[in-house]
N, C-alpha and C. Protein backbone atom coordinates (compact mmCIF):
# COMPACT_ATOMS: atom_id res chain seq x y z
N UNK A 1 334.44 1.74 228.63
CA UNK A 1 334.78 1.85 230.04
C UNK A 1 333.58 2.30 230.86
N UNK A 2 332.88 3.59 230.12
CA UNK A 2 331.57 3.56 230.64
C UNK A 2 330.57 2.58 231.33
N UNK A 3 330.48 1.76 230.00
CA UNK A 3 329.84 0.56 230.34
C UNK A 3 329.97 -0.07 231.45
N UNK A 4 331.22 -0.47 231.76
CA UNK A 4 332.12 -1.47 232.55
C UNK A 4 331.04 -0.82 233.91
N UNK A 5 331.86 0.42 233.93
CA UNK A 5 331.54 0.98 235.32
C UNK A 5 329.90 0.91 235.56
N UNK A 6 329.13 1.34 234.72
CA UNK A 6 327.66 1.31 234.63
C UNK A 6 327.54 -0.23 235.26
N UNK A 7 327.90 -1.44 234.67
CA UNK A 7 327.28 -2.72 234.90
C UNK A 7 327.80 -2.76 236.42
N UNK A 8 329.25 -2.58 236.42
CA UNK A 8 329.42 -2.86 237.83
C UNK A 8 329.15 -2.33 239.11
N UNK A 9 328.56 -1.14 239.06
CA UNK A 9 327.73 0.03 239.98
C UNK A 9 326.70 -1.17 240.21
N UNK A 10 325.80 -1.59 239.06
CA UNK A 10 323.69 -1.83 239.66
C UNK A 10 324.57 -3.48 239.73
N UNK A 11 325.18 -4.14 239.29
CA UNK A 11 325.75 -5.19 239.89
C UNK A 11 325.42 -5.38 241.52
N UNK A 12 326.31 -4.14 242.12
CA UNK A 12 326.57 -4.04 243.45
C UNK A 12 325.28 -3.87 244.54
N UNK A 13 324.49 -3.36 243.72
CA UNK A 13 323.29 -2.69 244.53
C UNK A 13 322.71 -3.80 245.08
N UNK A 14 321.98 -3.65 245.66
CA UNK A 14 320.81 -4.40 246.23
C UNK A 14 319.77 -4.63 245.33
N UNK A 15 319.03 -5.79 244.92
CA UNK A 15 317.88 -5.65 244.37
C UNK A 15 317.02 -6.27 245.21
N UNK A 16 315.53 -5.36 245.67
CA UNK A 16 314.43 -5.86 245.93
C UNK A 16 313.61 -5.79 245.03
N UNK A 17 312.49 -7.26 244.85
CA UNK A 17 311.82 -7.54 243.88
C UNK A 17 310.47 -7.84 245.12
N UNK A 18 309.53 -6.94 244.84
CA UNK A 18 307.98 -6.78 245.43
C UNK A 18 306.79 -7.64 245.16
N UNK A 19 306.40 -8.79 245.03
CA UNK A 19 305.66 -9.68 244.26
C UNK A 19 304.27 -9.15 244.93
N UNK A 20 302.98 -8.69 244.94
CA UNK A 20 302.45 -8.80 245.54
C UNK A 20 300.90 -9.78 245.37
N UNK A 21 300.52 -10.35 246.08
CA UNK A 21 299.21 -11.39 245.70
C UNK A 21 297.86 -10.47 246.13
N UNK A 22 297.26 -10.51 245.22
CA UNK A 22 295.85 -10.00 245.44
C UNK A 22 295.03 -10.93 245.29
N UNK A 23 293.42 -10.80 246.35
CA UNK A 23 292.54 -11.72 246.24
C UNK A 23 291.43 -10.74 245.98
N UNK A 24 290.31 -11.68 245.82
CA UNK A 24 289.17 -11.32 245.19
C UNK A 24 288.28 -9.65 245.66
N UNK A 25 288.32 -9.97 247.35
CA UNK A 25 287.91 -8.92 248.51
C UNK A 25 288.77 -7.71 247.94
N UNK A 26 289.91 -7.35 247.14
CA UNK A 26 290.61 -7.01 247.39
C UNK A 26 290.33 -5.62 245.78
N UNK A 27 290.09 -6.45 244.62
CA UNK A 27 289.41 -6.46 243.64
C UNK A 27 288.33 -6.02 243.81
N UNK A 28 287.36 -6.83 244.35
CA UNK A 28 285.97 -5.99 244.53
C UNK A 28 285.83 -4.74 245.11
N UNK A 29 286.68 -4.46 245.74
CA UNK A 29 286.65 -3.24 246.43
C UNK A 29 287.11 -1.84 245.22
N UNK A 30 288.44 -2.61 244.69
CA UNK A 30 288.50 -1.62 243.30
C UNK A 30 287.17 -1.27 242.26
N UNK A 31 286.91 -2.73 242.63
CA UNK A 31 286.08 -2.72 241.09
C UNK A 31 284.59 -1.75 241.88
N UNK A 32 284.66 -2.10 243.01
CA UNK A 32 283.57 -0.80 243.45
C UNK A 32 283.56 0.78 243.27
N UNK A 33 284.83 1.06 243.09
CA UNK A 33 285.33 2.33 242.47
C UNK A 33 285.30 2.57 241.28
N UNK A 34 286.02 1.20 240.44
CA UNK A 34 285.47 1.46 238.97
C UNK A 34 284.11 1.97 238.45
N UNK A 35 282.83 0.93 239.26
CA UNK A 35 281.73 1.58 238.79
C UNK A 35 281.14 2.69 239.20
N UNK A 36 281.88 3.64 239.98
CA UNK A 36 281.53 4.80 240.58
C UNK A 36 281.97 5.63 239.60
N UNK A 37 283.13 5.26 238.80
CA UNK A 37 283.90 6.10 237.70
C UNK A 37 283.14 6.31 236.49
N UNK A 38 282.31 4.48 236.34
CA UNK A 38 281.95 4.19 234.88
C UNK A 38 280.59 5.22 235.16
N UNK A 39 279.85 5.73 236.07
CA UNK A 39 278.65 6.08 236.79
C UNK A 39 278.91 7.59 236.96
N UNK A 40 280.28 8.27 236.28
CA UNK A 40 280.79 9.64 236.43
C UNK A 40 279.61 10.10 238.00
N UNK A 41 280.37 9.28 238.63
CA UNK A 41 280.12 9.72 240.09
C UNK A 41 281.67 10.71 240.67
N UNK A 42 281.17 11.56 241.44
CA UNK A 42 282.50 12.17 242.36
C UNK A 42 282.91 11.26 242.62
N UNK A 43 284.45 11.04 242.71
CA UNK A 43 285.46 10.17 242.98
C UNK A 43 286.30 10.84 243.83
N UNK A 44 286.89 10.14 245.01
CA UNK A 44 288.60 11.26 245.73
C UNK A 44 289.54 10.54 245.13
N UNK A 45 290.80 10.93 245.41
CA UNK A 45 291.76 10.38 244.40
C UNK A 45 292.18 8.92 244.90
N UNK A 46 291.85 8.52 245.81
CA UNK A 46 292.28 7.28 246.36
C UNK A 46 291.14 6.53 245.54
N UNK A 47 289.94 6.72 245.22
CA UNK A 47 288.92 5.78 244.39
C UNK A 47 289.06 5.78 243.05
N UNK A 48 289.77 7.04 242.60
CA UNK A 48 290.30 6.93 241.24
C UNK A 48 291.12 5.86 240.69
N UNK A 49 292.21 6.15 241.71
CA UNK A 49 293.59 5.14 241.85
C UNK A 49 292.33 4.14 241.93
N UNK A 50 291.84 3.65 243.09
CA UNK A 50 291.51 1.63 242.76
C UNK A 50 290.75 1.51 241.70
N UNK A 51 290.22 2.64 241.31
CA UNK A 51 289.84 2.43 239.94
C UNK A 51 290.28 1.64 238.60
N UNK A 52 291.60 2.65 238.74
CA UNK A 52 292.23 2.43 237.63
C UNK A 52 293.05 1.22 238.22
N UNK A 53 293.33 0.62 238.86
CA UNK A 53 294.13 -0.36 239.73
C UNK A 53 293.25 -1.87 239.27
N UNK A 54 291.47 -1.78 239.50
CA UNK A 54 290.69 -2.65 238.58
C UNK A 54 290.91 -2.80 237.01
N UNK A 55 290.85 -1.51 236.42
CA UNK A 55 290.78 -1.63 234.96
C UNK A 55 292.13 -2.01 234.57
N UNK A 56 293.34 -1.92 235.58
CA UNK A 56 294.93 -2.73 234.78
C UNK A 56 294.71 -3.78 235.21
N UNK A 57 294.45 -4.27 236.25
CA UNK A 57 294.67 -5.60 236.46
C UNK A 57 293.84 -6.39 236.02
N UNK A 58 292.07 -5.99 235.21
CA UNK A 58 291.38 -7.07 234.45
C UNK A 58 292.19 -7.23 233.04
N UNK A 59 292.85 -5.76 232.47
CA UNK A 59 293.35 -5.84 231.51
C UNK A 59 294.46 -6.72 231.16
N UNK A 60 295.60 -6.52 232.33
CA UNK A 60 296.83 -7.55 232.08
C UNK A 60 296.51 -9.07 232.41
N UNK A 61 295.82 -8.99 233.29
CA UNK A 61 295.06 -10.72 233.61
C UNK A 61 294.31 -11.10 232.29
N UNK A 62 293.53 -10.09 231.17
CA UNK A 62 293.04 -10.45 230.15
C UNK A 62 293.71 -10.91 229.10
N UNK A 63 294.91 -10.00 229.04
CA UNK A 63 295.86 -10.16 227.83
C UNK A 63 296.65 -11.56 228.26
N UNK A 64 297.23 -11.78 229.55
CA UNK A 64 298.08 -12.85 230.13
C UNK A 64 296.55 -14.56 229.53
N UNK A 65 295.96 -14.31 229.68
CA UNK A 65 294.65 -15.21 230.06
C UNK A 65 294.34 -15.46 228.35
N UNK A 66 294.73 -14.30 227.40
CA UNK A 66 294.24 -14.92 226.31
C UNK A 66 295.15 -15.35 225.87
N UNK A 67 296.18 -15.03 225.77
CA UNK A 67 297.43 -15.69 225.29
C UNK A 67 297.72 -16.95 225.55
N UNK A 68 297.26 -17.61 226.72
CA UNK A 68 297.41 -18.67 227.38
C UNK A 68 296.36 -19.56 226.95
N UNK A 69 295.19 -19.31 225.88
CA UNK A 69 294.17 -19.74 225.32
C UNK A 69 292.98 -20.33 226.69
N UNK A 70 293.05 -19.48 227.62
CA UNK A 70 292.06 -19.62 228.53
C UNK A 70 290.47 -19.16 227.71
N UNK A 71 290.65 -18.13 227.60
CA UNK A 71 289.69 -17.15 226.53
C UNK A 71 289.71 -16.82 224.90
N UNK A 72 288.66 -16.67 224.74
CA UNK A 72 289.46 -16.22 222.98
C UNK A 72 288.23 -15.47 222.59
N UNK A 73 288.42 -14.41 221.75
CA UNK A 73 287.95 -12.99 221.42
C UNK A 73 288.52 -11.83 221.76
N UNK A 74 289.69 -12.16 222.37
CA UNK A 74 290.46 -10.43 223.55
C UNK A 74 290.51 -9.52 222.33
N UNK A 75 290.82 -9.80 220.95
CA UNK A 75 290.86 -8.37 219.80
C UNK A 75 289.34 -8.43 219.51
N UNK A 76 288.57 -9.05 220.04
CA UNK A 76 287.18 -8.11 219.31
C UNK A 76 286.19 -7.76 220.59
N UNK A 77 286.74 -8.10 221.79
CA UNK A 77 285.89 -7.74 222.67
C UNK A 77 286.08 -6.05 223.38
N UNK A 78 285.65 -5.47 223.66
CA UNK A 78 285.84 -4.47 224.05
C UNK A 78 286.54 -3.75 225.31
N UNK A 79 287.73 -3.43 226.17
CA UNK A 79 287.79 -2.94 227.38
C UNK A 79 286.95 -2.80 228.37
N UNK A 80 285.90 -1.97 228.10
CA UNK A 80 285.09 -1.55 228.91
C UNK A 80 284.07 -3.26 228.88
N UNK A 81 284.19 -3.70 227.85
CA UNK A 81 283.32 -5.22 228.03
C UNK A 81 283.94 -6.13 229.03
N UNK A 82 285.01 -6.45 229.13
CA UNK A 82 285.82 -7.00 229.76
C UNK A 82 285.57 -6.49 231.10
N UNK A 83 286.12 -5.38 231.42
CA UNK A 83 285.62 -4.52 232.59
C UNK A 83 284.41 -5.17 233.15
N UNK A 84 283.39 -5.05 232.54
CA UNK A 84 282.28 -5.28 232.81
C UNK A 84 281.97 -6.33 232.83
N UNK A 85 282.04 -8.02 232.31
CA UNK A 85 282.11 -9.17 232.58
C UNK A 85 282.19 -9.58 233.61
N UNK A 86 283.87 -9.19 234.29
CA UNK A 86 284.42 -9.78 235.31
C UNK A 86 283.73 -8.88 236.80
N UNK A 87 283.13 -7.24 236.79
CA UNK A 87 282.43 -6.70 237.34
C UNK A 87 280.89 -7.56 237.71
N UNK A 88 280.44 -7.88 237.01
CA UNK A 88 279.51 -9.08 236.46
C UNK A 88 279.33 -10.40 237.75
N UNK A 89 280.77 -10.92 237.04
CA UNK A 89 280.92 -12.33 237.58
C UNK A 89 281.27 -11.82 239.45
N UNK A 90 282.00 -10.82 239.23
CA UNK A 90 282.40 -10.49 240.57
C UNK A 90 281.03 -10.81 242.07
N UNK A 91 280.44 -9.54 241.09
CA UNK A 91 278.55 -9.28 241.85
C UNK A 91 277.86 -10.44 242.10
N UNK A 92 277.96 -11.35 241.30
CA UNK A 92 276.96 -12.53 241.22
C UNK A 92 277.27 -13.77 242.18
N UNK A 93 278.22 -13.63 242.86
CA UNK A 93 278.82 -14.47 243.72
C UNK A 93 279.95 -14.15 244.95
N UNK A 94 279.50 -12.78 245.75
CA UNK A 94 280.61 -12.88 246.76
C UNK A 94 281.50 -13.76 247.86
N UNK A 95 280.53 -14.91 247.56
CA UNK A 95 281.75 -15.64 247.90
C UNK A 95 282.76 -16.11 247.91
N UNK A 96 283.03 -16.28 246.57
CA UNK A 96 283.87 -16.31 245.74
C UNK A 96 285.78 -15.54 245.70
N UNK A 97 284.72 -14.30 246.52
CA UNK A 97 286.36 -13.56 246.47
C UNK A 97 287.31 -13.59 247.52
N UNK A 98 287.45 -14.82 248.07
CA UNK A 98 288.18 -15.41 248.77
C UNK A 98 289.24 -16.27 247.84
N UNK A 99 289.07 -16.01 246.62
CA UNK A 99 289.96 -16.66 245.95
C UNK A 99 290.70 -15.29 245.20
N UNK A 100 291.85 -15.80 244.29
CA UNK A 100 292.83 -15.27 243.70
C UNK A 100 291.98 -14.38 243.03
N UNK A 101 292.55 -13.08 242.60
CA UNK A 101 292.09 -12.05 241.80
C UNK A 101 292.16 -12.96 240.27
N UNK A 102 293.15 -13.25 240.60
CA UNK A 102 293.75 -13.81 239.00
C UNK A 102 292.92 -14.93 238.58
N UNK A 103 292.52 -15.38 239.79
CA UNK A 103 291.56 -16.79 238.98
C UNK A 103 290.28 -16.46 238.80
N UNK A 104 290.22 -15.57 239.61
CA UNK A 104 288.81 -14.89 239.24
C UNK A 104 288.30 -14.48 238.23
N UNK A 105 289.65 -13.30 237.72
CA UNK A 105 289.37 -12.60 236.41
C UNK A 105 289.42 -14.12 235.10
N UNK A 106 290.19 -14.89 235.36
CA UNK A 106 290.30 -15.99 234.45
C UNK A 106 288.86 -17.08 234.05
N UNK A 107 288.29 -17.14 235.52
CA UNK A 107 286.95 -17.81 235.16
C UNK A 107 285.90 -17.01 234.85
N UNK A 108 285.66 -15.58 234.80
CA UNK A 108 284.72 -14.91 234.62
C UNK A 108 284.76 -14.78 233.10
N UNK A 109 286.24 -14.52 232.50
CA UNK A 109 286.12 -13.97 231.02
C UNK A 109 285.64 -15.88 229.99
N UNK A 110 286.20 -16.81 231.01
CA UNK A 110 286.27 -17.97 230.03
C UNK A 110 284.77 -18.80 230.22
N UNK A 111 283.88 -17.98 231.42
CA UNK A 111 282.56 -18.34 231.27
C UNK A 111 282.13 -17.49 230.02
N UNK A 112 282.27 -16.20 230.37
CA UNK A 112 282.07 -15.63 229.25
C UNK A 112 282.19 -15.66 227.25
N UNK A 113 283.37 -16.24 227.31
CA UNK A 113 284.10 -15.98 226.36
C UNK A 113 284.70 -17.37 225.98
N UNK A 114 284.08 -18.28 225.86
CA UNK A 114 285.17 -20.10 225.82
C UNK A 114 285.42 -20.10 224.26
N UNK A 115 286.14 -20.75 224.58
CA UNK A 115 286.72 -20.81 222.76
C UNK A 115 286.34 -22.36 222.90
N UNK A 116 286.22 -22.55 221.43
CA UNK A 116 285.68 -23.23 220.46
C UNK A 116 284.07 -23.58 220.55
């Protein structure tokens, strides 16, 4: 009966679902914090946060990206390598970040990193 009542309560609710799109400008700006972190520079907590906001989102774009056989090496390459790749590819072309975070992080690791 528990149950019942449990399902039919969040049934009723409202659900909002938040998708949000990030682009490149958007990224670089994190990833400018990241290397302030990797650089054990003073950080305020808002540069921490985009910090760490860079290092999840190269990470889950890495793991999503290898699975998808965009890339291949994600178990022997390192975090902080990865990090640093797409930090890399970022620098070497600001023009660039007018495009998707996601495609970004995707062409930086598979210049990097192409399989076969």
């Amino acid at each position: 009966m528990r149950t019942f009542l449990l399902i039919a309560v969040l049934v009723g609710l409202p659900v909002q679902a938040h998708a949000q799109f990030r682009y490149g400008n958007e990224l670089a700006a994190d990833m400018h914090a990241w290397e302030k972190a990797e650089a054990a520079e003073t950080l305020t907590s808002a540069e921490w946060h985009q910090a760490g906001e860079y290092s999840g989102y190269v990470l889950g774009a890495a793991d999503a990206y290898e699975g998808a056989g965009v890339f291949c090496g994600y178990g022997k390459v390192a975090t902080e390598q990865l990090e640093a790749v797409v930090a890399a590819y970022l620098k070497s072309d600001p023009t660039r970040w007018h495009f998707s975070a996601n495609s970004l992080v995707g062409m930086a690791l598979r210049e990097a990193f192409p399989c076969g």
